[in-house]
Protein backbone atom coordinates (compact mmCIF):
# COMPACT_ATOMS: atom_id res chain seq x y z
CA UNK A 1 -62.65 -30.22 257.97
CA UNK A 2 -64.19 -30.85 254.37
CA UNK A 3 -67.32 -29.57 253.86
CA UNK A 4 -70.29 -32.12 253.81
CA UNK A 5 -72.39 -30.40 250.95
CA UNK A 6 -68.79 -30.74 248.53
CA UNK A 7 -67.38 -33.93 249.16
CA UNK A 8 -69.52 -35.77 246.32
CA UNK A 9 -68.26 -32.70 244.39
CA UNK A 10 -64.35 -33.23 244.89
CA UNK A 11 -64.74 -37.03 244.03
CA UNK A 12 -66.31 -36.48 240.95
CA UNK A 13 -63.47 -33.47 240.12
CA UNK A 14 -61.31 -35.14 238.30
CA UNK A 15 -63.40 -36.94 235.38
CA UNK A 16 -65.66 -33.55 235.72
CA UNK A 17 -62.62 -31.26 234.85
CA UNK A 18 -61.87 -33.34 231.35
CA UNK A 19 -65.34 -32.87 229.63
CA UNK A 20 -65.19 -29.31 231.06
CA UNK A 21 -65.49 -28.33 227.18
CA UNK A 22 -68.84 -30.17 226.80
CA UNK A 23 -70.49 -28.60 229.97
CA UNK A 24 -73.36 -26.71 228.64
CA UNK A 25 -73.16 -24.81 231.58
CA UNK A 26 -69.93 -23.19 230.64
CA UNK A 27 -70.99 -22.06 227.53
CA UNK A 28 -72.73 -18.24 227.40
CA UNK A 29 -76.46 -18.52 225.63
CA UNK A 30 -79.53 -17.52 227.01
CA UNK A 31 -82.51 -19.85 227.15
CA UNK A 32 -85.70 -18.17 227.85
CA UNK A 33 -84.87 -14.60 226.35
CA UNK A 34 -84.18 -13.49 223.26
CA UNK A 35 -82.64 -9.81 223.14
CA UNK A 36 -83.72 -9.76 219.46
CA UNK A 37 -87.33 -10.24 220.45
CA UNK A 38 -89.06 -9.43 223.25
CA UNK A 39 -92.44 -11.33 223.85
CA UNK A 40 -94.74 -9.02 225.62
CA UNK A 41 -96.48 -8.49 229.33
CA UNK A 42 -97.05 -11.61 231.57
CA UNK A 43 -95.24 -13.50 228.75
CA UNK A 44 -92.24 -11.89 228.77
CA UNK A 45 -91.98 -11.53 232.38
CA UNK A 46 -92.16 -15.66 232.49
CA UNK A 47 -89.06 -16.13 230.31
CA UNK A 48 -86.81 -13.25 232.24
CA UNK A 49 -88.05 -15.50 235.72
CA UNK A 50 -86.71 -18.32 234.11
CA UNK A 51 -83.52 -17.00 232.95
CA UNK A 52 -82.72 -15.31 236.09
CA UNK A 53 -83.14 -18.91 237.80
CA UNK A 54 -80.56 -19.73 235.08
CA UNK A 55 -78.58 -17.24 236.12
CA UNK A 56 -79.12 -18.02 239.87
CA UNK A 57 -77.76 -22.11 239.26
CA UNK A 58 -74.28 -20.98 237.49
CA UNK A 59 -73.92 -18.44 240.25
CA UNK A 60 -74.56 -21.13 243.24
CA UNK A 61 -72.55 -23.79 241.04
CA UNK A 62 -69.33 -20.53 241.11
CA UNK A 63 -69.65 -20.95 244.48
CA UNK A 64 -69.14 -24.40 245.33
CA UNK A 65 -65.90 -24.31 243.74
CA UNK A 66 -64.63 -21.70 245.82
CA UNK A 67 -64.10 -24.40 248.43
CA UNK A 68 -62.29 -26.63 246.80
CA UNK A 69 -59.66 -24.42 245.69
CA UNK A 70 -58.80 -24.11 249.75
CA UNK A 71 -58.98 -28.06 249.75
CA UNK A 72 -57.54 -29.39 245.95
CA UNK A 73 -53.53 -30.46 246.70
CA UNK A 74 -53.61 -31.68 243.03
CA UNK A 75 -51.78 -28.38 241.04
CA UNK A 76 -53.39 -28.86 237.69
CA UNK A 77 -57.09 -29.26 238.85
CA UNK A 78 -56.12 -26.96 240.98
CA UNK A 79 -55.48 -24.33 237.99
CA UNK A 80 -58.51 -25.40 236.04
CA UNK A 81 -60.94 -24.90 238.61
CA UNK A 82 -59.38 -21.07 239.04
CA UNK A 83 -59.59 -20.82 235.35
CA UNK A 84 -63.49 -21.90 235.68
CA UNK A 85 -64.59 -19.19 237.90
CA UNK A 86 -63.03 -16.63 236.06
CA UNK A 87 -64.79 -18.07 233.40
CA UNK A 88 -68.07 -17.78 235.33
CA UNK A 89 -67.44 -14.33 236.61
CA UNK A 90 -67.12 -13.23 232.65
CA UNK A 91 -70.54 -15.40 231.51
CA UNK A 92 -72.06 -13.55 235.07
CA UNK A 93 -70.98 -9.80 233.87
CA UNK A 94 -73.04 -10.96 230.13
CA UNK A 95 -76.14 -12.40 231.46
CA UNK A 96 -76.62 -9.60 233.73
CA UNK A 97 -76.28 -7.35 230.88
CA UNK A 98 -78.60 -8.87 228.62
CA UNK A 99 -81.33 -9.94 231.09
CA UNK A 100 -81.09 -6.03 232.49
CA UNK A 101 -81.34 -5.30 228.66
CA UNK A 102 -84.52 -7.51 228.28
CA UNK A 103 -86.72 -6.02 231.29
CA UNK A 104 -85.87 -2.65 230.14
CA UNK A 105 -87.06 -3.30 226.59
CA UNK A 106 -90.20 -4.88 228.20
CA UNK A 107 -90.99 -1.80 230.45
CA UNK A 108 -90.97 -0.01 227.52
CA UNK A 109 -94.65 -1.56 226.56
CA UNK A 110 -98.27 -0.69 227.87
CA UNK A 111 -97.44 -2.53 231.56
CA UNK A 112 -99.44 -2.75 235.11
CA UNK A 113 -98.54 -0.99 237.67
CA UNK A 114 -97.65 -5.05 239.04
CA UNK A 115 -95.95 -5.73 235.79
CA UNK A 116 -93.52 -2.59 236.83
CA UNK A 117 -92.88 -3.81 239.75
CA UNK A 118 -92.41 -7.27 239.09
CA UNK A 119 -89.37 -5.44 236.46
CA UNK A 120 -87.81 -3.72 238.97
CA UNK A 121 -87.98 -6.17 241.74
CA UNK A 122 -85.84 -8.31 239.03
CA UNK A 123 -83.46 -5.96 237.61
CA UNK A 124 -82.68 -5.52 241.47
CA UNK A 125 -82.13 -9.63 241.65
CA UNK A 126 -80.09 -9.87 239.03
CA UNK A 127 -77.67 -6.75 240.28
CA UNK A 128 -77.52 -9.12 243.25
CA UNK A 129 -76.69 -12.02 241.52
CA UNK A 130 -74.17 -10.85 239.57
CA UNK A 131 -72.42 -8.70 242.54
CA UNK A 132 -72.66 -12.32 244.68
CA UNK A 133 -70.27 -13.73 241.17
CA UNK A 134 -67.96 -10.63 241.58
CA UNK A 135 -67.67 -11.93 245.39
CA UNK A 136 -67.24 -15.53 244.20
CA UNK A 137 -64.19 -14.37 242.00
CA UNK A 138 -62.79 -11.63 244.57
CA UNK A 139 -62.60 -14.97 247.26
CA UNK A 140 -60.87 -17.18 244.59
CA UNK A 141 -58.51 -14.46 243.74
CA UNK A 142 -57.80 -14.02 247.37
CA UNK A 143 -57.49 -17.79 248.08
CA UNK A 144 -55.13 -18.26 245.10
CA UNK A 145 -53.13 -15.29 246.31
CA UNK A 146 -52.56 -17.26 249.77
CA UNK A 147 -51.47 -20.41 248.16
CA UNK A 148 -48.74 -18.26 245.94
CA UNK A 149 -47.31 -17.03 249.20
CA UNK A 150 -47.86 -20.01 250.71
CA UNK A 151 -50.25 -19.20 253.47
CA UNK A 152 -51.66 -22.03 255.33
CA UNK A 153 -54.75 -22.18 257.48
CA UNK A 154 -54.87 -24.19 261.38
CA UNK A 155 -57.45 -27.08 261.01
CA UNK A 156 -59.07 -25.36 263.45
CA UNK A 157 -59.12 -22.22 261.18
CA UNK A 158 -59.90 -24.11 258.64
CA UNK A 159 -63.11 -25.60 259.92
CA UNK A 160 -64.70 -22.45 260.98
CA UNK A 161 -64.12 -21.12 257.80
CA UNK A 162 -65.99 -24.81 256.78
CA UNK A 163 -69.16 -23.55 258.84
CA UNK A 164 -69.04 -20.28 257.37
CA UNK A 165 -69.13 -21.36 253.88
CA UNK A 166 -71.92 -24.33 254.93
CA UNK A 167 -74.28 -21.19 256.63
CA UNK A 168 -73.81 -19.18 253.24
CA UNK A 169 -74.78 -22.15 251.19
CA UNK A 170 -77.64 -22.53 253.09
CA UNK A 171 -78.70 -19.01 252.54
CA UNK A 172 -77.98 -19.52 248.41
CA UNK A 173 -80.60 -22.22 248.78
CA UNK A 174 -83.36 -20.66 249.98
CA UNK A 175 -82.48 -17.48 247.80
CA UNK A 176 -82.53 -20.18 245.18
CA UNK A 177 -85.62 -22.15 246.29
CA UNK A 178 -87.60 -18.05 246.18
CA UNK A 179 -86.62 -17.73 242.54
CA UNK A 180 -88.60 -20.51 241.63
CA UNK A 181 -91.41 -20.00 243.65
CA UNK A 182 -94.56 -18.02 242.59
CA UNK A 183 -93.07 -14.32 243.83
CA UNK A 184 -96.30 -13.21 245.49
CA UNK A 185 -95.84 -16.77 247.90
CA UNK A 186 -92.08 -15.39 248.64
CA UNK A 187 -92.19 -14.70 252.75
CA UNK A 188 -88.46 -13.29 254.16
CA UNK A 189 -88.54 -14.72 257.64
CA UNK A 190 -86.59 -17.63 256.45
CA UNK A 191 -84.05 -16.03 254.64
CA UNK A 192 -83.76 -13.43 257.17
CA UNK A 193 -82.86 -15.86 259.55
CA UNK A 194 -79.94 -17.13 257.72
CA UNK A 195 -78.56 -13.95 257.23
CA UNK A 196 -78.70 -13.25 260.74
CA UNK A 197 -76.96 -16.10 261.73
CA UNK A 198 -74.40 -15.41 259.24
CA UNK A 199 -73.74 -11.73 260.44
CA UNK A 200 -73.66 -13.63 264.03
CA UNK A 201 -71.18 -15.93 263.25
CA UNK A 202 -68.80 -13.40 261.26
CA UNK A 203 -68.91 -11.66 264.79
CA UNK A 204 -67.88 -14.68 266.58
CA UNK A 205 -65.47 -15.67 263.82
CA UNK A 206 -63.89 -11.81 264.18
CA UNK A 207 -63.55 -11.41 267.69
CA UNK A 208 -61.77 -14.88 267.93
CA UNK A 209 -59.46 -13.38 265.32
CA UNK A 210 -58.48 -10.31 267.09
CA UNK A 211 -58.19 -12.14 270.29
CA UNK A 212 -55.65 -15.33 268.37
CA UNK A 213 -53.45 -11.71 266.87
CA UNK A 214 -53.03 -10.50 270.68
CA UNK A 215 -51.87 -14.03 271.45
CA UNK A 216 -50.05 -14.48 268.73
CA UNK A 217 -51.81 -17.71 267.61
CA UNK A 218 -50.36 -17.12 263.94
CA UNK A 219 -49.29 -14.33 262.03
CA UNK A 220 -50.53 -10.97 260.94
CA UNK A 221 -50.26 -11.92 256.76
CA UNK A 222 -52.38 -15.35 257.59
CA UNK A 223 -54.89 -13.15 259.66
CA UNK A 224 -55.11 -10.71 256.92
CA UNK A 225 -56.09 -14.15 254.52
CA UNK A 226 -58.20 -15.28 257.20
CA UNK A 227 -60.51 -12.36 258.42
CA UNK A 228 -60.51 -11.33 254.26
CA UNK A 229 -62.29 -14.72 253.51
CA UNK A 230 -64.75 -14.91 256.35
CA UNK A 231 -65.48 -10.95 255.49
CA UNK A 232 -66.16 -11.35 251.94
CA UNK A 233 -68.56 -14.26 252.64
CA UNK A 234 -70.26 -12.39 255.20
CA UNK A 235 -70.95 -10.21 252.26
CA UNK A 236 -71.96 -12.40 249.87
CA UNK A 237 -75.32 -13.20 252.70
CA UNK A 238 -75.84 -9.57 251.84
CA UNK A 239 -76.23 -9.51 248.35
CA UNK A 240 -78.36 -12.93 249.18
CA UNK A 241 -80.92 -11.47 251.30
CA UNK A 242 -81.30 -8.01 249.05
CA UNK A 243 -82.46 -11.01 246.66
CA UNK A 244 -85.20 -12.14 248.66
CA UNK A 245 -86.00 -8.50 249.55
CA UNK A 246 -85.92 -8.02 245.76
CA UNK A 247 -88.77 -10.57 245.40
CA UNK A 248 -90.87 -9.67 248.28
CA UNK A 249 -91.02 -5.92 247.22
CA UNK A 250 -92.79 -7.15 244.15
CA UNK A 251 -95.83 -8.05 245.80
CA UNK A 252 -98.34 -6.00 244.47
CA UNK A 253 -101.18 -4.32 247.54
CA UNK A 254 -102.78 -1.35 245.81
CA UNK A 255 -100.53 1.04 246.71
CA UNK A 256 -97.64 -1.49 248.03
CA UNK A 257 -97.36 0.75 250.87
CA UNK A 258 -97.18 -2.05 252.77
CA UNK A 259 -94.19 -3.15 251.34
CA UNK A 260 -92.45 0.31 250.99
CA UNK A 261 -93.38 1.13 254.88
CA UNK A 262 -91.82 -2.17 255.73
CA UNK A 263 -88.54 -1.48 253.17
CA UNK A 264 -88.46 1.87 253.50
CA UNK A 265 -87.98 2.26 249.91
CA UNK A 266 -87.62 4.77 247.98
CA UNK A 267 -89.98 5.35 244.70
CA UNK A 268 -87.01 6.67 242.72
CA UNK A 269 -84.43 4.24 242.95
């Protein structure tokens, strides 16, 4: 099975792979913030939202391609789309760095107690974010490593991993859709929802697996591909949710004991 939300994606591959060079997105420069100067309060808090929806786009974009590298017969797109989210993992590691480096110069100032919470809720998004790339590269590594010992997946195998991918996607887009929203409007049932169907479906995905190694269905080195790729996206929906958890613990009640009763949070993490 292809995957629905890719297919545009894989016919526009090829002419997309030759003006790799002039994709702006490929390039590392930060658009909001400037590490150099730091604009202050409510100001500067805008401009680190921003970036971190930057940040959020290249991350969902790293993981579309992941995919297609299970799909792509054609060896030299093949190759360039590797060499793209290793490139994406590296611009992932800097943005983290200098967004984290922002909101720490910023909570250096005079800030509200909101302000400081707003920081930390973001510094704990962009952790997220950034952990969710590491994922992205730690699947492509582990696909690529399949195809080298030539590996193959069932159809059948290959479509569950299909809904898999499709229910984390989902969850990326609401993650996504959060970031841009106005933070104190951010509600978790929705996200929560997705996750739980994701942590369902691992479960269903697992004990099929242990029951088609009993029979025999196919052999221990493809189960060891198999259950690694449906595990590592089943961890991916956790970095995705401590996004939206990120967010929501920023709402500000007067003592957001609310949120910390709810969270269970502790105040010096």
């Amino acid at each position: 099975g292809i995957l629905i939300w890719f297919v545009p994606q894989i016919e526009k591959l090829s002419g997309y792979l030759v003006k790799q060079k002039e994709d702006e997105e490929e390039i590392f420069k930060l658009q909001y913030i400037d590490s150099g100067f730091v604009k202050l309060g409510e100001l500067g808090l805008g401009s680190a939202k921003k970036e971190i929806q930057v940040f959020a786009k290249r991350v969902l974009r790293m993981y579309a391609f992941i995919p297609q590298l299970i799909n792509l017969k054609d060896r030299k797109q093949y190759r360039l789309l590797l060499e793209r989210v290793e490139h994406y993992e590296s611009i992932s590691d800097q943005m983290e760095i200098e967004i984290a480096n922002y909101l720490t110069k910023l909570s250096s100032g005079n800030l509200t107690d909101e302000s400081t919470l707003r920081i930390r809720g973001m510094l704990r998004a962009i952790d997220n974010l950034e952990s969710i790339a590491d994922q992205n590269f730690q699947l492509a590594k582990m696909i690529d490593d399949k195809n080298e010992r030539k590996v193959w997946f069932s159809p059948k195998m290959r479509e569950d991993l299909d809904k898999m991918f499709n229910l984390v996607n989902n969850a990326l887009q609401i993650m996504n859709e959060n970031l841009h929203k106005d933070y104190q409007e951010v509600e978790i049932l929705s996200a929560l929802d997705v996750e739980e169907k994701i942590n369902a479906y691992r479960n269903v995905l697992r004990t099929q697996h242990f029951e088609d190694l009993k029979n025999q269905v196919y052999s221990y080195e493809t189960g060891i591909f198999y259950s690694g790729i449906y595990a590592l996206l089943e961890k991916i929906g956790d970095f995705v949710i401590n996004i939206t958890e990120a967010i929501v613990n920023t709402k500000y009640t007067k003592d957001n004991s609310l949120v910390h009763a709810y969270y269970d949070l502790d105040d010096d993490e």
